[in-house]
N, C-alpha and C. Protein backbone atom coordinates (compact mmCIF):
# COMPACT_ATOMS: atom_id res chain seq x y z
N UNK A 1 111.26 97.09 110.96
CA UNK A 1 110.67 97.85 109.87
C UNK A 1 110.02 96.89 108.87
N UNK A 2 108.95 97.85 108.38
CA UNK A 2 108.67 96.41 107.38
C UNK A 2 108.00 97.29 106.16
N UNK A 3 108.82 97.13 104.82
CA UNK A 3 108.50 97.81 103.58
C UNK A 3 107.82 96.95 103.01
N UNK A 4 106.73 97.90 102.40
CA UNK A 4 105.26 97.68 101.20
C UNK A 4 105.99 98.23 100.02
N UNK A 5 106.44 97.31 98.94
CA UNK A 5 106.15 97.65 97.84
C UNK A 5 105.55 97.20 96.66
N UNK A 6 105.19 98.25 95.72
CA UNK A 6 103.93 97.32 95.02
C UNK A 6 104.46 98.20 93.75
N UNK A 7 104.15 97.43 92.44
CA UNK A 7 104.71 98.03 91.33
C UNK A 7 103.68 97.60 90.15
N UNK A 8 103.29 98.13 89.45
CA UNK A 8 101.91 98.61 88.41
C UNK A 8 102.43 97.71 87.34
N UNK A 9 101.88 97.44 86.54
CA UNK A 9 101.73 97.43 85.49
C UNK A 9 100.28 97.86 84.59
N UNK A 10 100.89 99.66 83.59
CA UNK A 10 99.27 99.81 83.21
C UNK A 10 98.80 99.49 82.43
N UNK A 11 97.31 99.59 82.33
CA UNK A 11 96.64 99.00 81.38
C UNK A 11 97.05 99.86 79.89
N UNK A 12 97.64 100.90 79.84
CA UNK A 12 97.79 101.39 78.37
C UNK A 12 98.23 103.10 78.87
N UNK A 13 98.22 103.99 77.66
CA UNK A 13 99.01 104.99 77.75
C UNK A 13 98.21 105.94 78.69
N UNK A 14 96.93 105.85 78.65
CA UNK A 14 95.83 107.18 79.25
C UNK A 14 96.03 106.46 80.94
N UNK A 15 96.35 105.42 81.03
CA UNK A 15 96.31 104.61 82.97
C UNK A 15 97.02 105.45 83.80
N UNK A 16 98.20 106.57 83.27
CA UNK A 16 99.39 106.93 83.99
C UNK A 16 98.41 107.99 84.59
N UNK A 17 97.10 108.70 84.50
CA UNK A 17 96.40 110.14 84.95
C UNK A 17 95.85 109.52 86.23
N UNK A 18 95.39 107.97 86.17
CA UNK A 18 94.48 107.35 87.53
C UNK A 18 95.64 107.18 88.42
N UNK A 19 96.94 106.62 87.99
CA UNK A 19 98.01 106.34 88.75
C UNK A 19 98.41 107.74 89.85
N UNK A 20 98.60 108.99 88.72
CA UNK A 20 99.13 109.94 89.55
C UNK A 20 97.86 110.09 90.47
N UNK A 21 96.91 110.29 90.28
CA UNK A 21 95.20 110.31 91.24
C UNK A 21 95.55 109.58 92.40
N UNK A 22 95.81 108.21 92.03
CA UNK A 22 96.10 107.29 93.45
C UNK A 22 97.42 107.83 94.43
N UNK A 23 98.29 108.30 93.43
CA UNK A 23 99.44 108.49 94.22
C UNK A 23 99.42 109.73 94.80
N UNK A 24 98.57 110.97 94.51
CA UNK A 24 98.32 111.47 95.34
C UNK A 24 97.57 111.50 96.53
N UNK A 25 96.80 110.72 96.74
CA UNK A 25 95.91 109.91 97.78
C UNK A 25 96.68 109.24 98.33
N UNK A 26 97.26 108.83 98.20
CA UNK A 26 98.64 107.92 99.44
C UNK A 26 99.67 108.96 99.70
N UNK A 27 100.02 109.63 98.90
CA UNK A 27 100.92 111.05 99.67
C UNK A 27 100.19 111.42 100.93
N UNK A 28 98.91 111.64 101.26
CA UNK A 28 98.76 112.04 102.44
C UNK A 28 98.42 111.03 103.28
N UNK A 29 98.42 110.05 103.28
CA UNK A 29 98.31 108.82 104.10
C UNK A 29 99.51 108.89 105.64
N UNK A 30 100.65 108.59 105.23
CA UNK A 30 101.58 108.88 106.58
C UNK A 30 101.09 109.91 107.53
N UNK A 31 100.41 110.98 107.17
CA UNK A 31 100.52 111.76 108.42
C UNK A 31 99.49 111.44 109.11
N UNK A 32 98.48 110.18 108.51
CA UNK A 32 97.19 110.05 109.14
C UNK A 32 97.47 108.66 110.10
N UNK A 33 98.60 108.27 109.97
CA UNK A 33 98.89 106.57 110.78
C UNK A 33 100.61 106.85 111.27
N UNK A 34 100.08 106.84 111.97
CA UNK A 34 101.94 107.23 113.08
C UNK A 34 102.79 106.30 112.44
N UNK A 35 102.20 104.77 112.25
CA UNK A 35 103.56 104.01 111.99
C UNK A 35 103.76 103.74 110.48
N UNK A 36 103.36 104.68 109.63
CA UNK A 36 103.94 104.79 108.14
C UNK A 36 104.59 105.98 108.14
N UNK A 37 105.87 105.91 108.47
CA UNK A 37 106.87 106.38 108.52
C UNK A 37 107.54 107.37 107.08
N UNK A 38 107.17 106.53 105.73
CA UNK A 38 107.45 106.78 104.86
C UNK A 38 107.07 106.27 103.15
N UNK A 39 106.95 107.17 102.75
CA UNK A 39 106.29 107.29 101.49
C UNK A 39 106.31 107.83 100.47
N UNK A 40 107.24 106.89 99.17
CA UNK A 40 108.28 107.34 97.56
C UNK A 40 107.43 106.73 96.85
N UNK A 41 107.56 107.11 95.60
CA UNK A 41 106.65 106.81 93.99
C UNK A 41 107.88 107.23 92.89
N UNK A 42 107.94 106.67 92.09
CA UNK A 42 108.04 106.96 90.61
C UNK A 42 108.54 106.18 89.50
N UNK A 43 108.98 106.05 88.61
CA UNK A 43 109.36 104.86 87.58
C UNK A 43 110.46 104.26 88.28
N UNK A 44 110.29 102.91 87.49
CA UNK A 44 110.94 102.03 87.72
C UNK A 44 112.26 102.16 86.59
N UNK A 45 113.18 102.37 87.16
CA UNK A 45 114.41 102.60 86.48
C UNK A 45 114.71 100.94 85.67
N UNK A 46 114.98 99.68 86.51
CA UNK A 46 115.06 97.99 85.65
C UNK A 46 116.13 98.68 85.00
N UNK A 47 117.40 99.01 86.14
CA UNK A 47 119.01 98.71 85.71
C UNK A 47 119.09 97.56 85.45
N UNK A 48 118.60 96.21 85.55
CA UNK A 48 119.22 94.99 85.55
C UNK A 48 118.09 94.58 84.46
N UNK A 49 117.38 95.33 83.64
CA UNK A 49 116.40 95.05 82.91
C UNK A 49 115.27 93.53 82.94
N UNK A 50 115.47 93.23 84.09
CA UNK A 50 114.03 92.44 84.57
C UNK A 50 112.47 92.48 84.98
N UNK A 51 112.37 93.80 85.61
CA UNK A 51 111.00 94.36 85.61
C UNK A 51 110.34 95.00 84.41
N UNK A 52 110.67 95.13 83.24
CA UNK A 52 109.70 95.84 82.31
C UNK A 52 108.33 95.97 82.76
N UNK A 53 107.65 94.88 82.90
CA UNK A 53 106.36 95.07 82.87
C UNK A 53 105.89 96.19 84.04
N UNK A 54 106.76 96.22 84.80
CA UNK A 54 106.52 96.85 85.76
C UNK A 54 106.64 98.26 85.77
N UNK A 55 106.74 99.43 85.14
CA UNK A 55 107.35 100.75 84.68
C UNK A 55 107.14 101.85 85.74
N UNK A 56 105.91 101.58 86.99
CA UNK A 56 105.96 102.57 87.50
C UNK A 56 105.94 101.75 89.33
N UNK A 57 106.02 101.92 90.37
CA UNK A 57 105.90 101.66 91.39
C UNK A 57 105.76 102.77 92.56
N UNK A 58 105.54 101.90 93.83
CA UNK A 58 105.75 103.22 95.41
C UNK A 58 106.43 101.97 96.24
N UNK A 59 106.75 102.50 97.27
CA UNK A 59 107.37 101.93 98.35
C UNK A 59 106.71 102.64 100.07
N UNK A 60 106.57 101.61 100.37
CA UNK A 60 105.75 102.76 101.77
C UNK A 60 106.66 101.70 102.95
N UNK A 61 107.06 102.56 104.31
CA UNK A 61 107.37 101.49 105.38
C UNK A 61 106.52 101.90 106.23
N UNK A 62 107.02 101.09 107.15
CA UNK A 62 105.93 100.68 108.31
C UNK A 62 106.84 100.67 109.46
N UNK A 63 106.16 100.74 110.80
CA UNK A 63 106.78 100.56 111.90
C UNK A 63 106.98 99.01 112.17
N UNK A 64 106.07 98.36 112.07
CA UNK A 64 105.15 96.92 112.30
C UNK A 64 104.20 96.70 111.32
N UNK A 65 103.50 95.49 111.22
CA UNK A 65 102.37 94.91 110.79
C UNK A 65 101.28 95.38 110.94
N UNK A 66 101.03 96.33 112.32
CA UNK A 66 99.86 96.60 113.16
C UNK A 66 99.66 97.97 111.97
N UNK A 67 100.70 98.55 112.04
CA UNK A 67 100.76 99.93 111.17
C UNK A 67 100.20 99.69 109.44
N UNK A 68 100.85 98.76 108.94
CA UNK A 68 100.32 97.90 107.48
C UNK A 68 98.88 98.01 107.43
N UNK A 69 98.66 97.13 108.74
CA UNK A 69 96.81 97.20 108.97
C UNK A 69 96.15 97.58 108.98
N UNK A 70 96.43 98.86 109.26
CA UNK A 70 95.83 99.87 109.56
C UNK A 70 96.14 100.89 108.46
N UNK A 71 96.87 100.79 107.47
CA UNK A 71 96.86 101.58 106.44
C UNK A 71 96.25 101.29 105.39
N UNK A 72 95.75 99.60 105.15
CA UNK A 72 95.61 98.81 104.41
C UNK A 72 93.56 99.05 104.86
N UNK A 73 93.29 99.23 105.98
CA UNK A 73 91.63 99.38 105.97
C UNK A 73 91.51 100.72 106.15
N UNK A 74 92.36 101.62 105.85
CA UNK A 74 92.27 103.51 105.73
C UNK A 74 91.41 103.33 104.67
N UNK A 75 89.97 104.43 104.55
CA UNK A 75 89.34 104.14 103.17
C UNK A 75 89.87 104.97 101.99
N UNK A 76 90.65 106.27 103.00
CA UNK A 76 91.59 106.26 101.51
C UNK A 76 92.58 105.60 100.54
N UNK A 77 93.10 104.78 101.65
CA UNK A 77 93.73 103.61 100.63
C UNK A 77 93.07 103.06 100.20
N UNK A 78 92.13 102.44 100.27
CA UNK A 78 90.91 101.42 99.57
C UNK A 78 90.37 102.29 98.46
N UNK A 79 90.51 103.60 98.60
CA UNK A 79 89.98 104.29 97.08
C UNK A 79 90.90 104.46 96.16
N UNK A 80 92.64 104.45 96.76
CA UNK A 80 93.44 104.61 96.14
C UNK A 80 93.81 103.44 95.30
N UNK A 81 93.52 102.38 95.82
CA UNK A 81 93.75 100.74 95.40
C UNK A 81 92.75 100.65 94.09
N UNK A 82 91.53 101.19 94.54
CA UNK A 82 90.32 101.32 93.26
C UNK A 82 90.90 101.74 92.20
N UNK A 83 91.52 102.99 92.27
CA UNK A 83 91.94 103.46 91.53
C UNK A 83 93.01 102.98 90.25
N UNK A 84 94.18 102.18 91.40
CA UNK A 84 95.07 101.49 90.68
C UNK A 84 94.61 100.27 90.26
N UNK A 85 93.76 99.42 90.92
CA UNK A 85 92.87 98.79 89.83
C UNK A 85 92.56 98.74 88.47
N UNK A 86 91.56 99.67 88.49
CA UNK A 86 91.24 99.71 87.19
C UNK A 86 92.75 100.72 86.61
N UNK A 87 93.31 101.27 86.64
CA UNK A 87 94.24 101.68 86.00
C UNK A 87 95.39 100.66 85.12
N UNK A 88 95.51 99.29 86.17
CA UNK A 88 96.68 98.26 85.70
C UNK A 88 95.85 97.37 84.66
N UNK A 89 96.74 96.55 83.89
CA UNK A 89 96.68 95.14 83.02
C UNK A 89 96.08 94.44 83.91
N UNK A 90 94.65 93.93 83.21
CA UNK A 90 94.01 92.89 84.03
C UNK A 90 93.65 93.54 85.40
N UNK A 91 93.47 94.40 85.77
CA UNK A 91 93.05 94.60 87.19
C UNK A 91 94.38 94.08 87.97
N UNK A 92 93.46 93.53 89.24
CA UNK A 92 94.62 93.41 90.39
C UNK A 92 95.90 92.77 89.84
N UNK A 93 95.57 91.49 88.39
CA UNK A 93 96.42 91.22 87.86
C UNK A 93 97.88 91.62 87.78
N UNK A 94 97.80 93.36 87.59
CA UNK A 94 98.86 93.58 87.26
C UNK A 94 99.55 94.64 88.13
N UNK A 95 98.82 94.47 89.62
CA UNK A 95 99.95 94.74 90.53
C UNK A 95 100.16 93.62 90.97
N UNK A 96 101.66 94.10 91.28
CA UNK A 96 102.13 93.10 92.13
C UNK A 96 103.07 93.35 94.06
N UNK A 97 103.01 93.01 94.41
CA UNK A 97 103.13 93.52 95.96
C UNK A 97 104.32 92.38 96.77
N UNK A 98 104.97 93.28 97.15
CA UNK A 98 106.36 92.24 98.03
C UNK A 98 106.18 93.25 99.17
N UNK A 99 106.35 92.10 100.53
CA UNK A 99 106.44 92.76 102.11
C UNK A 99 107.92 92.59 102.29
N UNK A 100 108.53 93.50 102.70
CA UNK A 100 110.21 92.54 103.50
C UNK A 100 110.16 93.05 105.00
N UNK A 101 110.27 92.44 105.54
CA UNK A 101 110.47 92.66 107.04
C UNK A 101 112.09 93.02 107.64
N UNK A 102 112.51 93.59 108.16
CA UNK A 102 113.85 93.86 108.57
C UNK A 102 113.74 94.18 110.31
């Protein structure tokens, strides 16, 4: 298995309307690529209070890499990424993205 997660940081209070935009555009993503299995969104709780900057995130898995790949050149993800773009601090700046493989 191999989990995508990526966690925002926005550019200011009005960013959270492009966020939900994107995140509905990746809600329908899994049923279009067999090996994205699965697909969660919503604040970042930072029990251990280390992520602040980070307040909202998603988590998506994968079967494989091949599946990543292929979700990653979907052009709805590429519009959804636009989206969160301009929505975060600094642009791409202020996402940030961890793979874990299991």
């Amino acid at each position: 298995m191999l989990y995508h997660m990526v966690m925002l940081e926005p550019a200011n209070d009005g960013a959270m309307s492009q966020i939900d935009a994107a995140m509905a555009i990746l809600e329908t993503l899994p049923e279009a690529h067999p090996g994205f299995t699965a697909f969660s969104h919503g604040p970042n709780r930072d029990f251990e209070r280390k992520s602040e900057r980070y307040p909202y995130g998603f988590l998506c898995t994968f079967t494989d890499k091949a599946a990543l790949d292929a979700y990653a050149a979907d052009p709805d993800h590429q519009r959804a990424g636009a989206l969160l773009v301009r929505a975060c601090k600094n642009g791409a700046a202020g996402i940030f993205v961890v793979d874990l493989e299991s």
